[in-house]
N, C-alpha and C. Protein backbone atom coordinates (compact mmCIF):
# COMPACT_ATOMS: atom_id res chain seq x y z
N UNK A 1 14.62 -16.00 -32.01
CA UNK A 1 14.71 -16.92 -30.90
C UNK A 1 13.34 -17.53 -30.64
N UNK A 2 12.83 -18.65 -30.71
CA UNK A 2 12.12 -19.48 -30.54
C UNK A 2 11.67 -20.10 -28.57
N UNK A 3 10.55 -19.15 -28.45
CA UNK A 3 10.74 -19.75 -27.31
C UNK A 3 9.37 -20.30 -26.56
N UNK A 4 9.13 -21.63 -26.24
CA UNK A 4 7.95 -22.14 -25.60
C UNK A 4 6.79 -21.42 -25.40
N UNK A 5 5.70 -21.62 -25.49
CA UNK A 5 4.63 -20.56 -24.72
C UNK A 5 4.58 -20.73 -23.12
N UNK A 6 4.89 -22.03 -22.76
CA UNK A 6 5.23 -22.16 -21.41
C UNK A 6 6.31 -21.86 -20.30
N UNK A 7 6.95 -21.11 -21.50
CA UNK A 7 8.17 -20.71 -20.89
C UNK A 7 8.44 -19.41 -20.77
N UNK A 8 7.30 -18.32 -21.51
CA UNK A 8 7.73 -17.31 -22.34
C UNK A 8 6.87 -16.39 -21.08
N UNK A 9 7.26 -15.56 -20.77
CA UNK A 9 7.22 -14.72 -19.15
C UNK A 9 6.13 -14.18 -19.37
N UNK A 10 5.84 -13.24 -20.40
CA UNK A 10 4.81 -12.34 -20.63
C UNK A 10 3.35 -12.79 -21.13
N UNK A 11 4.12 -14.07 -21.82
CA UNK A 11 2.35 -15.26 -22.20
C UNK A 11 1.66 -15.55 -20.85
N UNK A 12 2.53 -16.59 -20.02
CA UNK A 12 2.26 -16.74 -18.54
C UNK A 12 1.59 -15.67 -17.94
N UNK A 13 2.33 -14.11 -17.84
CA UNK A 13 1.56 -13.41 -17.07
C UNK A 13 0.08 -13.07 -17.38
N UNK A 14 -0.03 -13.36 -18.99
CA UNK A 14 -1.01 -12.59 -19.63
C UNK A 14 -2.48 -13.56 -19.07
N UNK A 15 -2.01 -15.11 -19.07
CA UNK A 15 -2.50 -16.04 -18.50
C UNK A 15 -2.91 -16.23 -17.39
N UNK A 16 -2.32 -15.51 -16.33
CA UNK A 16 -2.65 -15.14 -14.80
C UNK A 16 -3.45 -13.99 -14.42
N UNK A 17 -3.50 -13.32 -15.64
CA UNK A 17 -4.10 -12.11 -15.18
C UNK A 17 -5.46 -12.05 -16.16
N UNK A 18 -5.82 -12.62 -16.96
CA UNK A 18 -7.24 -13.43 -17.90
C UNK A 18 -7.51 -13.94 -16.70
N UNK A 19 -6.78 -14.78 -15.76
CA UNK A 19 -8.14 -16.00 -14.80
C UNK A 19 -8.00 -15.34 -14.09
N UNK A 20 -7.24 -14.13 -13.07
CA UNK A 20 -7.74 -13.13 -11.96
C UNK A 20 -9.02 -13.11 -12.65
N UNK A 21 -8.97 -11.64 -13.80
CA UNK A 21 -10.08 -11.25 -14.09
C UNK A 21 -11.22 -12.01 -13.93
N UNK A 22 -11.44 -13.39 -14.82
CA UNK A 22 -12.07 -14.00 -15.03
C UNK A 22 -12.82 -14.51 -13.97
N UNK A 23 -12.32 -15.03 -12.51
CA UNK A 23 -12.86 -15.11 -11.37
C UNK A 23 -13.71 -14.32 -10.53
N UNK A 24 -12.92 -12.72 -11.31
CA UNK A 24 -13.58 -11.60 -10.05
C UNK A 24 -15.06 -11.36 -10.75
N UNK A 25 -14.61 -11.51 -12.00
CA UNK A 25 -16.24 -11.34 -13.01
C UNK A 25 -17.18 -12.38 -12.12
N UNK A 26 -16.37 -13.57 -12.55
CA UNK A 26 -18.10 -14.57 -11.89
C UNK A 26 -17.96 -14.68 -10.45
N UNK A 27 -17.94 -14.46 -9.89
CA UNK A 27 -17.53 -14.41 -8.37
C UNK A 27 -18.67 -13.41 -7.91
N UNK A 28 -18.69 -11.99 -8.66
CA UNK A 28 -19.21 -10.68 -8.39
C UNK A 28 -20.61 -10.90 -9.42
N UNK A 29 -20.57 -11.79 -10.00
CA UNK A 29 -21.68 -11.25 -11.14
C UNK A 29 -23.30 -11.57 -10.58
N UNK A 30 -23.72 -11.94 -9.14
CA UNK A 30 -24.73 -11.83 -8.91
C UNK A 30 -24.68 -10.74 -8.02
N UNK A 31 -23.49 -9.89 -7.54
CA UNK A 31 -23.92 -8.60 -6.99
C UNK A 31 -24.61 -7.92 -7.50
N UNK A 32 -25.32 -6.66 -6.97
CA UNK A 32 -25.95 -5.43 -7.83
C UNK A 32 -24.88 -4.67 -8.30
N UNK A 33 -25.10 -4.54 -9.64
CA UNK A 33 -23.71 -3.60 -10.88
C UNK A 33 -23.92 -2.35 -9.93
N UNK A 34 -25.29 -1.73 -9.71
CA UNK A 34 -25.55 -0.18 -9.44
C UNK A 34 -25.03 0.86 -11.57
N UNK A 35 -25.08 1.82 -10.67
CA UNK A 35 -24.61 2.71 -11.78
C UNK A 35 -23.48 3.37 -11.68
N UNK A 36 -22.92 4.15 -12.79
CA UNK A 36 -21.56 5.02 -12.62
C UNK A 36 -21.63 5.64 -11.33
N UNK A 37 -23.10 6.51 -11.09
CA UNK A 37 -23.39 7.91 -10.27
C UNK A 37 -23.29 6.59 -9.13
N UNK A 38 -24.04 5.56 -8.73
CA UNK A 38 -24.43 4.81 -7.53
C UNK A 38 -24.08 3.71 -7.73
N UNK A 39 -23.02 3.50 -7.41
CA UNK A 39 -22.10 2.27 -7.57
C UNK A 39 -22.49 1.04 -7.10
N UNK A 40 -22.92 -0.51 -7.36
CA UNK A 40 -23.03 -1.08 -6.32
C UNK A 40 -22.33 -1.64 -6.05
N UNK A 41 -21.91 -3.30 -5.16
CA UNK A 41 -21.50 -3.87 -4.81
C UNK A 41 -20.44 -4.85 -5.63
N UNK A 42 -21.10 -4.74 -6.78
CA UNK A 42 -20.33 -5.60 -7.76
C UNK A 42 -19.52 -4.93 -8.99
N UNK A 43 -19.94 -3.24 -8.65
CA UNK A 43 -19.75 -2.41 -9.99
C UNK A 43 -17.97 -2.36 -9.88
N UNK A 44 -17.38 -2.59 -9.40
CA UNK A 44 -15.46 -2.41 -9.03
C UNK A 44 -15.49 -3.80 -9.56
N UNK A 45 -15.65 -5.15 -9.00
CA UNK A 45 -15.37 -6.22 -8.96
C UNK A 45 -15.14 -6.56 -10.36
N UNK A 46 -16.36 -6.03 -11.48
CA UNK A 46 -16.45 -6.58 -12.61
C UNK A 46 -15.65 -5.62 -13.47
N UNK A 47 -15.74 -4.63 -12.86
CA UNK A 47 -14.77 -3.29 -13.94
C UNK A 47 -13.10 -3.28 -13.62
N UNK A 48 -13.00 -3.69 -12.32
CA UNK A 48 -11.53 -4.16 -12.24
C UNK A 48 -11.46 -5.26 -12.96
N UNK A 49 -12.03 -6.85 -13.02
CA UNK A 49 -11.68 -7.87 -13.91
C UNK A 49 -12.07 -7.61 -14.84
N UNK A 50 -12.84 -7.08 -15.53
CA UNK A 50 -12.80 -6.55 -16.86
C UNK A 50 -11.41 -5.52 -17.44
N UNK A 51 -10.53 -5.02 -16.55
CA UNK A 51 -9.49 -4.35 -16.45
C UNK A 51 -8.81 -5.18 -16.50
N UNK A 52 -8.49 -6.43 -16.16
CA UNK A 52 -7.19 -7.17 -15.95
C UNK A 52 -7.34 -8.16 -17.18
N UNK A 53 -9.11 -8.51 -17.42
CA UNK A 53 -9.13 -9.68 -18.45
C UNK A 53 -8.35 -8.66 -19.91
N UNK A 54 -8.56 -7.40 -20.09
CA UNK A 54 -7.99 -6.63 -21.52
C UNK A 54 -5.98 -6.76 -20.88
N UNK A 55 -6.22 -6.57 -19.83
CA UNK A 55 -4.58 -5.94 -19.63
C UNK A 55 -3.78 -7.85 -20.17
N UNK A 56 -4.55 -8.83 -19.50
CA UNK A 56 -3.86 -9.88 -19.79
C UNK A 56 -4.16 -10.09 -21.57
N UNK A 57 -4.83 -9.71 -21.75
CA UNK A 57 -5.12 -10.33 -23.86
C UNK A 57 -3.53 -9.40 -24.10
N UNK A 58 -3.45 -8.20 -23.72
CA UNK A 58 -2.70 -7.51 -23.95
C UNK A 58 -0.75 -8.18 -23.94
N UNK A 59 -0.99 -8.81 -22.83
CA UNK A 59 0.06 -9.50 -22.66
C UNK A 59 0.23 -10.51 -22.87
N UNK A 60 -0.81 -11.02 -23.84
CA UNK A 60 -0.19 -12.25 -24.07
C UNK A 60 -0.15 -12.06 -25.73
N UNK A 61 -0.88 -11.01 -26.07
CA UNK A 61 -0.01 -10.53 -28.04
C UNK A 61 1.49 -10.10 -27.51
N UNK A 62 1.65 -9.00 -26.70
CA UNK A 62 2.91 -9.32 -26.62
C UNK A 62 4.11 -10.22 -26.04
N UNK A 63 3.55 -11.25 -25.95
CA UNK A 63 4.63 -12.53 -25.22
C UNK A 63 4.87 -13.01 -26.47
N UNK A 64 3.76 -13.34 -27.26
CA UNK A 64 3.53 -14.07 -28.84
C UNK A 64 4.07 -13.32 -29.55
N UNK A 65 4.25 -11.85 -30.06
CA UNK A 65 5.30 -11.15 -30.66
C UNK A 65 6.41 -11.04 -30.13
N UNK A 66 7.04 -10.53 -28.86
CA UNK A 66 8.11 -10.82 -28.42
C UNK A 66 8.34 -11.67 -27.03
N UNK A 67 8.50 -12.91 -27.75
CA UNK A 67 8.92 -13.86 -27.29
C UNK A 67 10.50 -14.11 -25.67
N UNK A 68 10.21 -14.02 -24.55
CA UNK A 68 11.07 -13.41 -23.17
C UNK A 68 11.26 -14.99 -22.58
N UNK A 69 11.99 -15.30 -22.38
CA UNK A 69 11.80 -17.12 -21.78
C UNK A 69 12.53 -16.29 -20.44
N UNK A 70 12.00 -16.97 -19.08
CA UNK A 70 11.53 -17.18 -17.73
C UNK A 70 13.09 -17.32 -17.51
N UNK A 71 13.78 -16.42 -16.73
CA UNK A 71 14.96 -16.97 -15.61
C UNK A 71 14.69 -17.47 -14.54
N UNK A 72 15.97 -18.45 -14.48
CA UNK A 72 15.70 -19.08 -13.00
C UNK A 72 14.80 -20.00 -13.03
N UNK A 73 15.12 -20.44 -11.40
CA UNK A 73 14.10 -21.44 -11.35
C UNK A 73 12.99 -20.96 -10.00
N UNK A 74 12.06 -22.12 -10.32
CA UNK A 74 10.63 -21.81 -9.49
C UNK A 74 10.81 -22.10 -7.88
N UNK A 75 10.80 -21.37 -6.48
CA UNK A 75 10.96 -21.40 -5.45
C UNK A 75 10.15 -21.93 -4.93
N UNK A 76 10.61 -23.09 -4.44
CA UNK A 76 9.30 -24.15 -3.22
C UNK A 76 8.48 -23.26 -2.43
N UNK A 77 9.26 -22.22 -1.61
CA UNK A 77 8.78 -21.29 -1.02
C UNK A 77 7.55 -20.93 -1.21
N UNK A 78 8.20 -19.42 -2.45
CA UNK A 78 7.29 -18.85 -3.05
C UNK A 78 6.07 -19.43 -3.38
N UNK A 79 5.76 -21.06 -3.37
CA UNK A 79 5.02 -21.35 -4.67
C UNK A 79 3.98 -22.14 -3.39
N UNK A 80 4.68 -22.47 -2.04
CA UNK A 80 3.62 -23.14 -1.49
C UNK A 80 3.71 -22.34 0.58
N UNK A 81 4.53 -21.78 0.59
CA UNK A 81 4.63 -21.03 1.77
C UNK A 81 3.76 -19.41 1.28
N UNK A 82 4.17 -19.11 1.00
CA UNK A 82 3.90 -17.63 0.74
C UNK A 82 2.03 -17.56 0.51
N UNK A 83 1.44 -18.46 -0.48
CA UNK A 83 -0.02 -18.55 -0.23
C UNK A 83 -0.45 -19.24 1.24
N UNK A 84 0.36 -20.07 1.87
CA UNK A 84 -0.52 -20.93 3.17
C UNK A 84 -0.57 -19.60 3.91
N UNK A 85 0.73 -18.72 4.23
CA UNK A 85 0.83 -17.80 4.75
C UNK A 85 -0.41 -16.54 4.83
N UNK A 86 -0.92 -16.23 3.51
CA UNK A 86 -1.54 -15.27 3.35
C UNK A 86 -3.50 -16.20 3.48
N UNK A 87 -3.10 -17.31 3.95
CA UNK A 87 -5.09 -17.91 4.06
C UNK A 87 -4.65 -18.40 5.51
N UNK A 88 -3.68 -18.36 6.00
CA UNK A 88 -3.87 -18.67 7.77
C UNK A 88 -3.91 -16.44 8.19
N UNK A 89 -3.30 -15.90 7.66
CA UNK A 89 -3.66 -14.40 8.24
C UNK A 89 -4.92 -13.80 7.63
N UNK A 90 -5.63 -14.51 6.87
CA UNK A 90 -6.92 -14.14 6.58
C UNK A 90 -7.80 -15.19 7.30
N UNK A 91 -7.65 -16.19 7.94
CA UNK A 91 -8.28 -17.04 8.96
C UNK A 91 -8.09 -16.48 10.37
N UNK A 92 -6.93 -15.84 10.45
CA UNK A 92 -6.88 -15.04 11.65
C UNK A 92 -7.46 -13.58 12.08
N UNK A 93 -7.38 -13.42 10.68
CA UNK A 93 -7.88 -11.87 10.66
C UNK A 93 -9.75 -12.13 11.21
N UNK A 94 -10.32 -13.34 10.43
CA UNK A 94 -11.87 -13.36 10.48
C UNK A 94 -12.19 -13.95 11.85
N UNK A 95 -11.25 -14.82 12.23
CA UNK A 95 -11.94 -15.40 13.81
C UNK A 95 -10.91 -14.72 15.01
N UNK A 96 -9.85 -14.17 14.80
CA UNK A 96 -8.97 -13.45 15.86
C UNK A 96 -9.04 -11.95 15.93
N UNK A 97 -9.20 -11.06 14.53
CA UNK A 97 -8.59 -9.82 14.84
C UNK A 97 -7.96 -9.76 14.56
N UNK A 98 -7.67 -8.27 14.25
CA UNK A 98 -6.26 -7.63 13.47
C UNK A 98 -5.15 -7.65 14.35
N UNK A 99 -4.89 -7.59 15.16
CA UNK A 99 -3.90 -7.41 16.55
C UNK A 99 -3.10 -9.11 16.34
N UNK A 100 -4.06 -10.59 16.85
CA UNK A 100 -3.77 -11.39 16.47
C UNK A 100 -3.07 -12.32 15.19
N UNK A 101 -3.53 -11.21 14.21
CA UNK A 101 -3.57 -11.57 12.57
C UNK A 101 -2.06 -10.89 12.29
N UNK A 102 -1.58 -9.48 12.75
CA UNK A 102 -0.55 -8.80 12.58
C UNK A 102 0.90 -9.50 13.44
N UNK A 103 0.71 -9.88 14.76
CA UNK A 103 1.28 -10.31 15.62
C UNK A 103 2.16 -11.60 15.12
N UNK A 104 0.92 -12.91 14.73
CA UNK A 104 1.25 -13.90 14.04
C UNK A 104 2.38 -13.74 12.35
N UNK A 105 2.08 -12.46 12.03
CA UNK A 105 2.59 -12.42 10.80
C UNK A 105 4.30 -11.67 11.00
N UNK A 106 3.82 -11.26 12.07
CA UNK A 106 5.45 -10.90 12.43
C UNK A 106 6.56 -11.43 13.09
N UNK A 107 5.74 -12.57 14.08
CA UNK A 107 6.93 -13.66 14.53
C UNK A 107 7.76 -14.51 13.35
N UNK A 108 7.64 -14.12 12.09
CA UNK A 108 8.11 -14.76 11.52
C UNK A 108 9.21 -13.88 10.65
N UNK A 109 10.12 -13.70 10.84
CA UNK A 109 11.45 -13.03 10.00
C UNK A 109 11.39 -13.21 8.80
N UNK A 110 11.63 -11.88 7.88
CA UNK A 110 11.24 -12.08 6.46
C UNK A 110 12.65 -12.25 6.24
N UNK A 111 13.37 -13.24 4.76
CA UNK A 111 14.30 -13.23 5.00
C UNK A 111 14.86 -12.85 3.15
């Protein structure tokens, strides 16, 4: 079965999870690394995306060997509610508080 790379579930993910990594690396890479024993600030940031940049190579040999095409279709929702959602409760969280930030996130019925 022949199926798109753009279509193929496990290429995509492998693809999402290379540019996590890839962000948290340069994002963090003027923190101090520290050491194993004395960790610093940046030593998680780069060893988690260094964790996700192998886990995505990983997934995307296997999307390219076994080939999974995407059910369904893509949710308006999901794709543009669900992030506004999660950068207005992190705008609330930094200038309101957790009380404010929790409150706001619950007047809204999950459905």
């Amino acid at each position: 079965m022949k199926v798109p790379l753009l279509n193929n579930k496990r290429f995509l993910a492998g693809i999402m999870f290379l540019v996590i990594g890839a962000v948290a690396i340069y994002i963090a890479q003027d923190y101090p690394m520290g050491t194993a024993l004395r960790m610093g600030p940046g030593y998680f940031p780069i060893v988690l995306g260094g964790i996700m940049g192998l886990f995505g190579i990983y997934e995307l040999v296997i999307g390219v060997l076994k080939p999974d095409a995407v059910q369904g279709n893509w949710s308006i929702r999901a794709l543009l509610v669900l992030p506004i959602a999660a950068v207005i409760f992190g705008v609330l969280m930094e200038h309101g508080g957790f009380v404010p930030a929790l409150t706001a996130e619950r007047m809204y019925p999950r459905s």
